[in-house]
Protein backbone atom coordinates (compact mmCIF):
# COMPACT_ATOMS: atom_id res chain seq x y z
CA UNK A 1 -102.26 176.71 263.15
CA UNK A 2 -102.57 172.98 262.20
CA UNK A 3 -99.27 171.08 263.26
CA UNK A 4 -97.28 169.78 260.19
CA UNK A 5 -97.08 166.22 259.92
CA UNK A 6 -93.45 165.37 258.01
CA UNK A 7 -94.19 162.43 256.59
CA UNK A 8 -92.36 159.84 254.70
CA UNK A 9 -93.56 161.24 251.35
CA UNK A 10 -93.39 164.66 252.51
CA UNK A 11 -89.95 164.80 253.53
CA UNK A 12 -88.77 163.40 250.08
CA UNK A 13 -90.89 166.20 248.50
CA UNK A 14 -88.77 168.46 250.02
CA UNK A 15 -85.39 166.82 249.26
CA UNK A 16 -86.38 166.41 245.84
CA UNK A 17 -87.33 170.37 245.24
CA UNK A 18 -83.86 171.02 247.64
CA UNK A 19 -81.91 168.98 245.30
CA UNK A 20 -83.68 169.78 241.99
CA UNK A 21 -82.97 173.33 243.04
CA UNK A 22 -79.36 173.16 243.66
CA UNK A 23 -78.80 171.08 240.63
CA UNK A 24 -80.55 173.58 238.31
CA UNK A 25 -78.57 176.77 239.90
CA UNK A 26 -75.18 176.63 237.65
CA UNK A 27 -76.86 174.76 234.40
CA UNK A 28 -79.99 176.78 234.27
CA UNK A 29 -81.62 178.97 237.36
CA UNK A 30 -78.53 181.29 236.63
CA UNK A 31 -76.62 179.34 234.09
CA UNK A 32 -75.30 183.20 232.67
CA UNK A 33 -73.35 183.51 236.25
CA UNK A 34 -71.75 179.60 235.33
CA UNK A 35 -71.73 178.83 231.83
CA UNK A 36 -71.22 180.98 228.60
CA UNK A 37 -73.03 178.96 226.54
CA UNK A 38 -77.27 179.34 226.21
CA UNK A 39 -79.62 176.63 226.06
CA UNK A 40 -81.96 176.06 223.72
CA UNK A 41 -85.56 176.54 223.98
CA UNK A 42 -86.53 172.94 224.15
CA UNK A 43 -84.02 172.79 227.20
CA UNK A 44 -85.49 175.91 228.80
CA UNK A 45 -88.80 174.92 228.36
CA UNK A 46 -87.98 171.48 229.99
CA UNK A 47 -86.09 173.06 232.66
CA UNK A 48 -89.25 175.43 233.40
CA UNK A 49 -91.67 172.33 233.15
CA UNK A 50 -89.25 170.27 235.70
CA UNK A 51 -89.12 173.34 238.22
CA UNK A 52 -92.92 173.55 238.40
CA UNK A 53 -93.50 169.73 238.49
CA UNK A 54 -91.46 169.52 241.74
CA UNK A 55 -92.65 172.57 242.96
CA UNK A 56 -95.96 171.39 242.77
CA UNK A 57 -94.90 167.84 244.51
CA UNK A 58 -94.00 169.62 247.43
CA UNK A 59 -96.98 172.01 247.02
CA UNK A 60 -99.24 168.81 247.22
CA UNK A 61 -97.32 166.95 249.64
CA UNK A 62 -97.41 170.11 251.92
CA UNK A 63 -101.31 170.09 252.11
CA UNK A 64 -101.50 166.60 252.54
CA UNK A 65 -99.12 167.62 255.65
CA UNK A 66 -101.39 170.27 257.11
CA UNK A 67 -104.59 167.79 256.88
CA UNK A 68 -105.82 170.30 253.58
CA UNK A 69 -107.45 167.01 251.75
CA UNK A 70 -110.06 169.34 249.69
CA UNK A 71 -107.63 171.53 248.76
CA UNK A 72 -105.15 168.67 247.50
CA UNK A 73 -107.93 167.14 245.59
CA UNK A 74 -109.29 170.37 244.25
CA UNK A 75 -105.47 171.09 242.64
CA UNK A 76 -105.65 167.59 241.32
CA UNK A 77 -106.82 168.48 237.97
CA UNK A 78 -104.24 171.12 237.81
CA UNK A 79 -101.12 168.75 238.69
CA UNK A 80 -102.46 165.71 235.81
CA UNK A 81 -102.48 168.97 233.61
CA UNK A 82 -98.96 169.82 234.37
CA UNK A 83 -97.45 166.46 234.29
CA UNK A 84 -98.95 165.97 230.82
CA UNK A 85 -97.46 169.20 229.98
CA UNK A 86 -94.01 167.55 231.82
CA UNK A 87 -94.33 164.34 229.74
CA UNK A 88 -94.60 165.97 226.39
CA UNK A 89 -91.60 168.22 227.33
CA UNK A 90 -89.37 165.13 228.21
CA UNK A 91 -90.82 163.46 224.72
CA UNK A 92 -89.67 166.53 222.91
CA UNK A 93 -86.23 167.00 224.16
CA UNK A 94 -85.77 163.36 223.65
CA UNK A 95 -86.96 164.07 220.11
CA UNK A 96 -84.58 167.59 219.46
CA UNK A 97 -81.24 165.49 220.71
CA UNK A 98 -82.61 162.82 218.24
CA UNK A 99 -82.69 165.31 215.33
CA UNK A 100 -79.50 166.68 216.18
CA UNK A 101 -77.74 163.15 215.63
CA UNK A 102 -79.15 162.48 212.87
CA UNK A 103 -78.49 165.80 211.21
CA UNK A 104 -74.65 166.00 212.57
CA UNK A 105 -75.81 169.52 214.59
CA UNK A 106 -73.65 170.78 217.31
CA UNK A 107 -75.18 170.78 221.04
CA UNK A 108 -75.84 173.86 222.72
CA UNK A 109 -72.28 173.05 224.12
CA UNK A 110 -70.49 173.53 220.56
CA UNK A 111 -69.81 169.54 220.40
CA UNK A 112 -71.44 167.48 217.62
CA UNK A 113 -74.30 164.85 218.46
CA UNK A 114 -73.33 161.58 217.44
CA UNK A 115 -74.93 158.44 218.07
CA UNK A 116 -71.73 157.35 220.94
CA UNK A 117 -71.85 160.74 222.85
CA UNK A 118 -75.72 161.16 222.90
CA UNK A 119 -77.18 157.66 222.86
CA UNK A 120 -77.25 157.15 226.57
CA UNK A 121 -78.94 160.69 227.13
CA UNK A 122 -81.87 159.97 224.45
CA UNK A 123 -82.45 156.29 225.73
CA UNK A 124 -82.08 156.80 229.24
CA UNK A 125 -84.25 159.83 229.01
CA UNK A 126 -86.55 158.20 226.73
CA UNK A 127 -86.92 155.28 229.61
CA UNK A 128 -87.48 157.84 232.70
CA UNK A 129 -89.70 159.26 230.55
CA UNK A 130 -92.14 156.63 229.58
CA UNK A 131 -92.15 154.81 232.93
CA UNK A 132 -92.60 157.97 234.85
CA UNK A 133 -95.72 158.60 232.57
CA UNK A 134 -96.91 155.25 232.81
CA UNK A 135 -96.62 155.66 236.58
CA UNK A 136 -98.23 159.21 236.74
CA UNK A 137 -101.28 157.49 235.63
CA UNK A 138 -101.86 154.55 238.15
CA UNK A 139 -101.43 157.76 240.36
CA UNK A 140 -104.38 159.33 238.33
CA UNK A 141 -106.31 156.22 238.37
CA UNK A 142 -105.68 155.20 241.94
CA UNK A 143 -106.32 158.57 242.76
CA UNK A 144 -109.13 157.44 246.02
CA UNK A 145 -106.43 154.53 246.89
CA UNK A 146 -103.85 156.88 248.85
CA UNK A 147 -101.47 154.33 249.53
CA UNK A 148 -101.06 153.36 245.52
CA UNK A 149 -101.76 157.09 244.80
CA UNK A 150 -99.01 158.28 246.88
CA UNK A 151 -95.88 155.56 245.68
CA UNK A 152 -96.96 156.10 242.06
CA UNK A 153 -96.02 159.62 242.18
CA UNK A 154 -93.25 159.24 244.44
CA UNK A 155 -91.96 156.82 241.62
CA UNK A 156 -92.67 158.81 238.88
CA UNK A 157 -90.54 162.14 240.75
CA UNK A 158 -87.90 159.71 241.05
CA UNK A 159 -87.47 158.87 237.76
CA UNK A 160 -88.07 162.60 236.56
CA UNK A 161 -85.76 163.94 238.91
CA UNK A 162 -83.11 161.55 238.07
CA UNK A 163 -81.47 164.07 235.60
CA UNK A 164 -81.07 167.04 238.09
CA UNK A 165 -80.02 164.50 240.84
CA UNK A 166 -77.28 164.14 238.33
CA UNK A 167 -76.53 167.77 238.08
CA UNK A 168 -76.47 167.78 241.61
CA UNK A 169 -73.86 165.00 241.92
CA UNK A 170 -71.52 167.20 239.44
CA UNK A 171 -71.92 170.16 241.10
CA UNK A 172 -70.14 168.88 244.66
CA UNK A 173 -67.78 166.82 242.79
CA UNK A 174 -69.53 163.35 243.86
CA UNK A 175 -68.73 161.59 240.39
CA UNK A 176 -65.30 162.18 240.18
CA UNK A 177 -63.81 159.27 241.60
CA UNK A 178 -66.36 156.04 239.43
CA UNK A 179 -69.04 158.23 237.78
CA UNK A 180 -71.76 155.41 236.88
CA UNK A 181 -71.00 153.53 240.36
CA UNK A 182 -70.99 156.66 242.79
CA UNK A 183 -74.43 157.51 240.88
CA UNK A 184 -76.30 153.96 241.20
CA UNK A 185 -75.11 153.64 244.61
CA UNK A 186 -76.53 156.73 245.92
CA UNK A 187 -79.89 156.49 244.01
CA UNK A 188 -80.64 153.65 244.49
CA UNK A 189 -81.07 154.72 248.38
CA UNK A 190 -84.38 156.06 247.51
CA UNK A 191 -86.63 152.97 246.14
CA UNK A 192 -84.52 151.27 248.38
CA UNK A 193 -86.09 153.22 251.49
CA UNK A 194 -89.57 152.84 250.14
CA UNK A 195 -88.92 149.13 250.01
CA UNK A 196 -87.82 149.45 254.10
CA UNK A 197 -90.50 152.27 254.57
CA UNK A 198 -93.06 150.24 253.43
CA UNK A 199 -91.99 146.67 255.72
CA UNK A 200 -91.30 148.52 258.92
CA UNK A 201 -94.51 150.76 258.34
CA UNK A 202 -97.01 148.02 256.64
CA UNK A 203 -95.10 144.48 257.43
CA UNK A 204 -95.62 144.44 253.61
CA UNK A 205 -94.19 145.87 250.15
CA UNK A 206 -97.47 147.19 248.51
CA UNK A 207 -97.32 146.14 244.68
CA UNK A 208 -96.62 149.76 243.08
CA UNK A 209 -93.62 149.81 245.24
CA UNK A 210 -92.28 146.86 243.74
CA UNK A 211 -93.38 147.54 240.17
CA UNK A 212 -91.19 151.00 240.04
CA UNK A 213 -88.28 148.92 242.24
CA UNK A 214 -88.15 146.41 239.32
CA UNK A 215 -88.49 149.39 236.76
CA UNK A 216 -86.18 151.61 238.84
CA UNK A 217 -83.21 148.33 238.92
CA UNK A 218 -83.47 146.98 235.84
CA UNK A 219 -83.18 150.86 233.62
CA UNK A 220 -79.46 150.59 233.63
CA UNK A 221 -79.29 146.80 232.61
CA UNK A 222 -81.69 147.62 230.33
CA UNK A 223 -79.91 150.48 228.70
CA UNK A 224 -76.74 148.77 228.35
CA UNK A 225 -78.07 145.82 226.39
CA UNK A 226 -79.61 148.42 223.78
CA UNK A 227 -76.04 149.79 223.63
CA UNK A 228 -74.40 146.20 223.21
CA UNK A 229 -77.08 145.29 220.43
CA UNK A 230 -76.76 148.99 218.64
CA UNK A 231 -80.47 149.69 219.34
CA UNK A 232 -79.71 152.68 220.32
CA UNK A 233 -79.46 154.07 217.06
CA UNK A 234 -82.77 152.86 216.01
CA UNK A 235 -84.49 153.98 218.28
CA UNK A 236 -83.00 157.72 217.49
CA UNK A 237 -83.47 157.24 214.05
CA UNK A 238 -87.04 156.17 214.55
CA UNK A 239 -87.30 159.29 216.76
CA UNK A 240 -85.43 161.75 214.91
């Protein structure tokens, strides 16, 4: 048996599927044992999308890990399939919360949607969203440059697995003390070891890694000044 090499991108393959996992447990792998309330099915279909998405990162990472090249490329097709199928997901659940505000529905949760306690959800989901997409296809593009290949997707799992990182964080209790602080602080460790992966590996940032960075830093200053400005509730009107 071929020795597994546990590479850089490897080993956050499996923390993401780890984490992913342990975050979806209580909300949605068995959300009956936690919750009383259901989700709905643009939720579970997200939720299934999300599951197989990082699944399939560590699937890919894991033959790139036992030297299976052919076999990674051959399952190619198969993973720009799925992350279309992810995208479109993302886009509609961004679309059902918008509908919900602007219709003065109750969430899944029995509280109603208004523009103050749903705003940052469709916006910052709407933002992960988009830029994750955009990167997922430099991946596809750059496809025969590994190096570009490989931080593409590594950027575009970061931004998609921001949400159950955050499920994660509530389920050990590690927002309890400055919610928004506690969460930038700790995720911004990943495009943050990229950055130092990338000097003490290469003597160089390569440029994807420091077009996601600038993406990746500038989402919550971002957010915030569509908050200030009230385009939040344009852009959920326009989507809703």
């Amino acid at each position: 048996m071929r020795k597994i090499n546990f590479s850089y991108f490897f080993i956050w393959s499996i923390i993401f599927l780890v984490v992913t996992i342990i975050g979806f447990i209580p909300s949605f792998i068995f959300r009956p044992v936690f919750k009383d309330s259901g989700l709905p099915i643009y939720l579970i279909v997200h939720g299934i999308f999300m599951m197989l998405w990082f699944i399939g990162f560590f699937y890919q990472n894991l033959l790139i890990a036992k030297g299976q090249l052919i076999n990674h490329k051959k399952l190619g097709i198969f993973w720009f399939v799925l992350a279309i199928l992810v995208i479109i997901g993302n886009l509609n659940v961004v679309i059902s919360l918008s509908h919900e505000v602007l219709m003065g529905e109750n969430s899944y949760y029995d509280v109603k949607r208004t523009f103050k306690n749903t705003g940052n959800l469709v916006v910052g989901n709407l933002y992960f969203t988009v830029i994750s997409g955009i990167l997922i296809l430099i991946a596809f593009i750059k496809r025969d440059t590994p190096k570009t290949h490989k931080r593409a997707l590594f950027g575009a799992c970061l931004f998609l697995f921001l949400p159950a990182f955050d499920r994660f964080m509530r389920y050990f209790n590690l927002e309890d003390l400055s919610p928004l602080l506690n969460f930038l602080m700790l995720s911004y460790i990943f495009p943050i070891s990229l950055i130092v992966y990338d000097i003490v590996k290469f003597r160089k940032v390569f440029w994807i890694t420091v077009v996601f960075s600038v993406c990746y830093f500038c989402a919550i200053p971002l957010i915030m000044f569509l908050f200030r400005n009230n385009l939040h509730k344009t852009i959920i009107e326009f989507l809703g």
